[in-house]
PDB file of N, CA and C in Angstrom:
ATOM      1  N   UNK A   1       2.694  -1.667 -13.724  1.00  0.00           N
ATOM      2  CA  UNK A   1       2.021  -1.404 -12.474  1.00  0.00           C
ATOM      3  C   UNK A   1       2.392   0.021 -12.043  1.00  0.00           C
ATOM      4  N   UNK A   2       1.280   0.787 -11.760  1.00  0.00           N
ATOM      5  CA  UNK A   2       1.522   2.262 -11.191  1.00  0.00           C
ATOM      6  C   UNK A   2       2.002   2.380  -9.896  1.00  0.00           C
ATOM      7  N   UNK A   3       2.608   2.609  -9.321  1.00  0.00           N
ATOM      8  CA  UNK A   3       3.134   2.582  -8.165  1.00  0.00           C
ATOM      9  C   UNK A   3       3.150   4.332  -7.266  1.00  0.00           C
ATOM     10  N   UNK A   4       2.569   4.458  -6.564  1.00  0.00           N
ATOM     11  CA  UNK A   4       2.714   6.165  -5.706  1.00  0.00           C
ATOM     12  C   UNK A   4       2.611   6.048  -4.196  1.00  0.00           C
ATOM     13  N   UNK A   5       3.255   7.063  -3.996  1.00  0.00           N
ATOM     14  CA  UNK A   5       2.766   6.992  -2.099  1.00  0.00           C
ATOM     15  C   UNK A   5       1.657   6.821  -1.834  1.00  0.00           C
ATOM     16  N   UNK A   6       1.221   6.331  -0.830  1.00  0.00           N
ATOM     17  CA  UNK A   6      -0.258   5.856  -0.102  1.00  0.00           C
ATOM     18  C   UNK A   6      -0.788   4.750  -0.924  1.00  0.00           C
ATOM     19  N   UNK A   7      -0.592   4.315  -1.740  1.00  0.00           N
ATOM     20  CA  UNK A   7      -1.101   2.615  -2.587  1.00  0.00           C
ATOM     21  C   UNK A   7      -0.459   1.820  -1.451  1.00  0.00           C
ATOM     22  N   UNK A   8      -1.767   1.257  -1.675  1.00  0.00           N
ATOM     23  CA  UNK A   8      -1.513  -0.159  -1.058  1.00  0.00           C
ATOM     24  C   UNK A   8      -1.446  -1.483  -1.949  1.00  0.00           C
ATOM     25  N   UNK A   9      -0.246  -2.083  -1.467  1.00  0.00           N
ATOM     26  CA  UNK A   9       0.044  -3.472  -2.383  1.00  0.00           C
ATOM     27  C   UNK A   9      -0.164  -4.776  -1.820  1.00  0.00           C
ATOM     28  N   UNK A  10       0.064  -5.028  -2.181  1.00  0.00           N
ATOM     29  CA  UNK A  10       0.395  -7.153  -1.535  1.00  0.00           C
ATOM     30  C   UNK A  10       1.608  -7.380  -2.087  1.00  0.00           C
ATOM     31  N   UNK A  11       2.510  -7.522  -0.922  1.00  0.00           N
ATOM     32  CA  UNK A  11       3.528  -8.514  -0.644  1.00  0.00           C
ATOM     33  C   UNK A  11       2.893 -10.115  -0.704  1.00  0.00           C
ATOM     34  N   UNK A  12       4.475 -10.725  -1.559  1.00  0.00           N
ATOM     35  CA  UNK A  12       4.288 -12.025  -1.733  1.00  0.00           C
ATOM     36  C   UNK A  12       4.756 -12.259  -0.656  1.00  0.00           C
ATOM     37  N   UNK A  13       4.453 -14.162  -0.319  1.00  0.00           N
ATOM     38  CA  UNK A  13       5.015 -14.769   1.186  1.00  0.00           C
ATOM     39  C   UNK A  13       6.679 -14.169   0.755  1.00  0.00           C
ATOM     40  N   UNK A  14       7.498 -14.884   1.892  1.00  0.00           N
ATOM     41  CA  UNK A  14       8.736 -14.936   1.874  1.00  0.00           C
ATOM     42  C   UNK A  14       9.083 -15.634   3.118  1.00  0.00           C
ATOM     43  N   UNK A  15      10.006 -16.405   3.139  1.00  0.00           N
ATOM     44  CA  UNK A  15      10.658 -17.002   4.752  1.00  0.00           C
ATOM     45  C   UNK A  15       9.289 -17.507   5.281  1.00  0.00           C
ATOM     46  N   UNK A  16       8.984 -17.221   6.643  1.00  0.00           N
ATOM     47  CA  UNK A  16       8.048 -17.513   7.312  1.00  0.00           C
ATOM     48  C   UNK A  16       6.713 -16.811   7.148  1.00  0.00           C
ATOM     49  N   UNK A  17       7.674 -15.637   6.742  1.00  0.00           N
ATOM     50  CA  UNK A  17       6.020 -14.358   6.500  1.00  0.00           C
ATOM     51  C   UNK A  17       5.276 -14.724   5.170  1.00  0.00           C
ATOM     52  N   UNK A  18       3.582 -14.644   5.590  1.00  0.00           N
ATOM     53  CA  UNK A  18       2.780 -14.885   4.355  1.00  0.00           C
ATOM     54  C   UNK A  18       1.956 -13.450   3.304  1.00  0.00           C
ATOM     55  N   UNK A  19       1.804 -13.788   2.539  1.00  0.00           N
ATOM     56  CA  UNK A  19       1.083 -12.847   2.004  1.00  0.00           C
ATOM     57  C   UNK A  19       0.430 -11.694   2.702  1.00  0.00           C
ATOM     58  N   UNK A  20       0.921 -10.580   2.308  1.00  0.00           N
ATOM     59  CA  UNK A  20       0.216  -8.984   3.420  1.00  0.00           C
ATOM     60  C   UNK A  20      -0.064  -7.979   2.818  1.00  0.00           C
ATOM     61  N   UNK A  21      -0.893  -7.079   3.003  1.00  0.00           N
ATOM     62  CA  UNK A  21      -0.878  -5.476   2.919  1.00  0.00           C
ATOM     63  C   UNK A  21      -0.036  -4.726   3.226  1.00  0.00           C
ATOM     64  N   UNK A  22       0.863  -3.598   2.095  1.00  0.00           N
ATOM     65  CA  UNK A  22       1.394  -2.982   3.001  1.00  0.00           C
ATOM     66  C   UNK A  22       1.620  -1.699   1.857  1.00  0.00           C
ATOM     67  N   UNK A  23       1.601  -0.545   2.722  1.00  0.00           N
ATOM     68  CA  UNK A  23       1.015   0.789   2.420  1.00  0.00           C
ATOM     69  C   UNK A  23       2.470   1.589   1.806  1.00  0.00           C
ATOM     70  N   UNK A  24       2.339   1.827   0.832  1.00  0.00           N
ATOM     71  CA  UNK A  24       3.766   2.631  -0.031  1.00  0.00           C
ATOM     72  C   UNK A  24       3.838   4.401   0.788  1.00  0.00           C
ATOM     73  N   UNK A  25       4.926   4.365   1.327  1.00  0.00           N
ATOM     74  CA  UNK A  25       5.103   5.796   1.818  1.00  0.00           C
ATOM     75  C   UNK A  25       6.527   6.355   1.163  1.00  0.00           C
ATOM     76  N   UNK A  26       7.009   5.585   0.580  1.00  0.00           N
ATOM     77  CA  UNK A  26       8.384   5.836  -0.319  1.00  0.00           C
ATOM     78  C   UNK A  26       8.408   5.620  -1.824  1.00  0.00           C
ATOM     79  N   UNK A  27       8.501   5.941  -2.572  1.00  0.00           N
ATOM     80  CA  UNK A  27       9.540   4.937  -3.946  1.00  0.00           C
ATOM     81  C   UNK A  27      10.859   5.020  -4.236  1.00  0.00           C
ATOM     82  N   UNK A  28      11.566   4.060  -3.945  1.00  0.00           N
ATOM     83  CA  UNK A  28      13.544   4.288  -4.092  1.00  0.00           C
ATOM     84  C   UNK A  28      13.842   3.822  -5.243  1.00  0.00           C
ATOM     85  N   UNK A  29      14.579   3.992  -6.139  1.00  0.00           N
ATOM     86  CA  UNK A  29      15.319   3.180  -7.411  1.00  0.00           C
ATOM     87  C   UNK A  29      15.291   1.749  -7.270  1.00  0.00           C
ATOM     88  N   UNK A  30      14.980   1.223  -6.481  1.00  0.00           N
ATOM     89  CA  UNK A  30      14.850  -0.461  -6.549  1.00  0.00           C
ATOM     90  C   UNK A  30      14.033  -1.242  -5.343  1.00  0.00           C
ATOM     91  N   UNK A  31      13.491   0.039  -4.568  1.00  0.00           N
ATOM     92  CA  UNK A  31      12.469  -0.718  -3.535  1.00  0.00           C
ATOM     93  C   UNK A  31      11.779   0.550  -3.512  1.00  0.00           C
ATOM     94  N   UNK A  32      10.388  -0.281  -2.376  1.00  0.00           N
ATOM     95  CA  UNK A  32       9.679   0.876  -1.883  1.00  0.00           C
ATOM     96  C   UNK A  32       9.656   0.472  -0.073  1.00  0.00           C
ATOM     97  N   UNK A  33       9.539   2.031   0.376  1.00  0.00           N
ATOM     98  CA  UNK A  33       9.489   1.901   1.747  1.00  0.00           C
ATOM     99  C   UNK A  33       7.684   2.392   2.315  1.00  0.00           C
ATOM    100  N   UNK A  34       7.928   1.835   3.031  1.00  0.00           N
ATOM    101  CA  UNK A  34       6.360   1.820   3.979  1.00  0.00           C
ATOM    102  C   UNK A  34       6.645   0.723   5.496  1.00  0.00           C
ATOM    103  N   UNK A  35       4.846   0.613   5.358  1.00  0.00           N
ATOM    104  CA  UNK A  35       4.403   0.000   6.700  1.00  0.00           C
ATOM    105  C   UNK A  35       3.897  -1.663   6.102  1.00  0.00           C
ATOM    106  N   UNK A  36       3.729  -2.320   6.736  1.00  0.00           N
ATOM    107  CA  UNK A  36       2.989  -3.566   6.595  1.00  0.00           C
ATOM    108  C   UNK A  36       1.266  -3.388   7.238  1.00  0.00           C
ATOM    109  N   UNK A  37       0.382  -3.985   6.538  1.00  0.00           N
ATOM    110  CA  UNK A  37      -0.856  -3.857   6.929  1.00  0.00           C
ATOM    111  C   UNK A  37      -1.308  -4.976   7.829  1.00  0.00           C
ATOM    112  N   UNK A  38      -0.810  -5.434   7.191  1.00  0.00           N
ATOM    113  CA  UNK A  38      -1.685  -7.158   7.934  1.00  0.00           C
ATOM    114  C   UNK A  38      -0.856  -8.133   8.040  1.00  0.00           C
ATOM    115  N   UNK A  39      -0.997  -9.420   8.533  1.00  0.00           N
ATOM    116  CA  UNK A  39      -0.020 -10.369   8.736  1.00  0.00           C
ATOM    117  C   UNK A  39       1.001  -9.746  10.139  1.00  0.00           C
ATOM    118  N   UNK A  40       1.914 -10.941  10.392  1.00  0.00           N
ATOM    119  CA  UNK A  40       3.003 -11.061  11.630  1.00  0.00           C
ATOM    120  C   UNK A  40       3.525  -9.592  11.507  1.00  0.00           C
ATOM    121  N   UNK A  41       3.855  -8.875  10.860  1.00  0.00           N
ATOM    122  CA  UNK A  41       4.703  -7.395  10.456  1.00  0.00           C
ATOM    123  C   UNK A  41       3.866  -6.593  10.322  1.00  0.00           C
ATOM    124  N   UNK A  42       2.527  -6.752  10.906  1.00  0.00           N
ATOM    125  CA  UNK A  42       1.656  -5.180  10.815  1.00  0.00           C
ATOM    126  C   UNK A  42       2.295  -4.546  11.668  1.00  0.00           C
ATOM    127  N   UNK A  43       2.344  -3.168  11.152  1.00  0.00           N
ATOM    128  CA  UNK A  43       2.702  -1.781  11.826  1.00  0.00           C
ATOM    129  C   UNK A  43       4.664  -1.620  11.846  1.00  0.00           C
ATOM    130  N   UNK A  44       4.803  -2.634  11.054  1.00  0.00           N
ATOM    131  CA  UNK A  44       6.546  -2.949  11.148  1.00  0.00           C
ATOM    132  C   UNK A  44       6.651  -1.944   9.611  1.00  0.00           C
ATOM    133  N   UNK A  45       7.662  -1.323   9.823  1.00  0.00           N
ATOM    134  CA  UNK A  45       8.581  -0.674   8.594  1.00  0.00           C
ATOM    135  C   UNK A  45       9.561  -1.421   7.802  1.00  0.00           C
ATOM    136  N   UNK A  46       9.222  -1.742   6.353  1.00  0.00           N
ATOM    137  CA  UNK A  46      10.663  -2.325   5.384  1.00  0.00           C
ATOM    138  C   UNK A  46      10.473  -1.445   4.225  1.00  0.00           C
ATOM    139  N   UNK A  47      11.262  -2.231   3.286  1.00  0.00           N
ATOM    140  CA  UNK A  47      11.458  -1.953   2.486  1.00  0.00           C
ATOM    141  C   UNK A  47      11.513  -2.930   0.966  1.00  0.00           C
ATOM    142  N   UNK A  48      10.448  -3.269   0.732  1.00  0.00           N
ATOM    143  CA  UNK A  48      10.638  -4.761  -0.287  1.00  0.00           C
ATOM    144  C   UNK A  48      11.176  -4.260  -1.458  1.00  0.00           C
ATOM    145  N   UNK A  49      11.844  -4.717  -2.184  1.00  0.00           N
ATOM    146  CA  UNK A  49      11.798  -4.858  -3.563  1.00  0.00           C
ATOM    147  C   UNK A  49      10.762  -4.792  -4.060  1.00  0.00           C
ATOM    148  N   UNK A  50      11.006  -4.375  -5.690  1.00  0.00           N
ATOM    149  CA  UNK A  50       9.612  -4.149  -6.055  1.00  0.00           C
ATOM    150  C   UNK A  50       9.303  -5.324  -6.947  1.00  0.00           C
ATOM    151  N   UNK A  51       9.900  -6.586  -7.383  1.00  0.00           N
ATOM    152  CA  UNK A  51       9.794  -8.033  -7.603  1.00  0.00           C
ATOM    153  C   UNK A  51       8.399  -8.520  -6.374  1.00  0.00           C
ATOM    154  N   UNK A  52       8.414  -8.456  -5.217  1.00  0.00           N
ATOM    155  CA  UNK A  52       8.078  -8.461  -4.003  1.00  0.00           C
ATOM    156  C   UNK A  52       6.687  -8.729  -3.853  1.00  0.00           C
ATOM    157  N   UNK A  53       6.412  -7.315  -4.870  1.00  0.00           N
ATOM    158  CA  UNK A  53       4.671  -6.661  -5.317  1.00  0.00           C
ATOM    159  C   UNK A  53       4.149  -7.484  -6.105  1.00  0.00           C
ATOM    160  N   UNK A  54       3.217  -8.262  -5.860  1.00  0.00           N
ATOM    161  CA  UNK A  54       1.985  -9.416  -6.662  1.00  0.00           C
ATOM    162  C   UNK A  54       0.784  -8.240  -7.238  1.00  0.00           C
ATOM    163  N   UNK A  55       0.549  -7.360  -6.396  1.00  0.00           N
ATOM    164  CA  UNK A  55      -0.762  -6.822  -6.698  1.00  0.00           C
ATOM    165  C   UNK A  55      -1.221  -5.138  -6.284  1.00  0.00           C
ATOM    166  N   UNK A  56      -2.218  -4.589  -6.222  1.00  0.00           N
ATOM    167  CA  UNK A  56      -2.309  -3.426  -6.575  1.00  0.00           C
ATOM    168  C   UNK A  56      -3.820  -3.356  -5.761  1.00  0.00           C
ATOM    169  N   UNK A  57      -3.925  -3.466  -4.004  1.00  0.00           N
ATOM    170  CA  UNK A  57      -5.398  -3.223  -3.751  1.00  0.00           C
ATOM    171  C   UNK A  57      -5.760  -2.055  -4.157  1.00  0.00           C
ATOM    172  N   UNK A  58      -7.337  -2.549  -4.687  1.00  0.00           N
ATOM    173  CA  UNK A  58      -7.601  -1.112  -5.200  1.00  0.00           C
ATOM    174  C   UNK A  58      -8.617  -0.214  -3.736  1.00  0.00           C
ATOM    175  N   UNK A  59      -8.717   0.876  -4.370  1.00  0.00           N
ATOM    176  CA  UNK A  59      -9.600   1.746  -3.485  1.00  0.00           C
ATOM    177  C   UNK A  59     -10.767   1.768  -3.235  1.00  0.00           C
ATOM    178  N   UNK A  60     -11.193   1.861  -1.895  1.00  0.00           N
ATOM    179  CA  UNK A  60     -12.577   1.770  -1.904  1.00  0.00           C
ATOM    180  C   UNK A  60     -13.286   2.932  -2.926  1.00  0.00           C
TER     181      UNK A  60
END
């Protein structure tokens, strides 16, 4: 999976939170940092693992 700033991925569920969008503004040695798109954590900042990543939305 190609991974760069500004891709947007899908996060798998986890805990309570379900499946989301969320926009790569980092790549670290074992996570990436960004924003969340959609779901309970839109507009929230983490940092998932990259296990985390199911998918690869593509571009319009």
């Amino acid at each position: 999976m190609e991974l760069a700033e500004g891709t947007v991925v899908i996060i798998r569920a986890f805990d309570d939170i379900p499946e989301h969008t969320f926009r790569i503004d980092y790549i670290f040695d074992d996570c990436v940092g960004g924003y969340s798109l959609t779901g309970p954590l839109a507009g929230e900042y983490g940092e998932p693992d990259f296990d985390m990543i199911v998918g690869i939305v593509p571009e319009d």
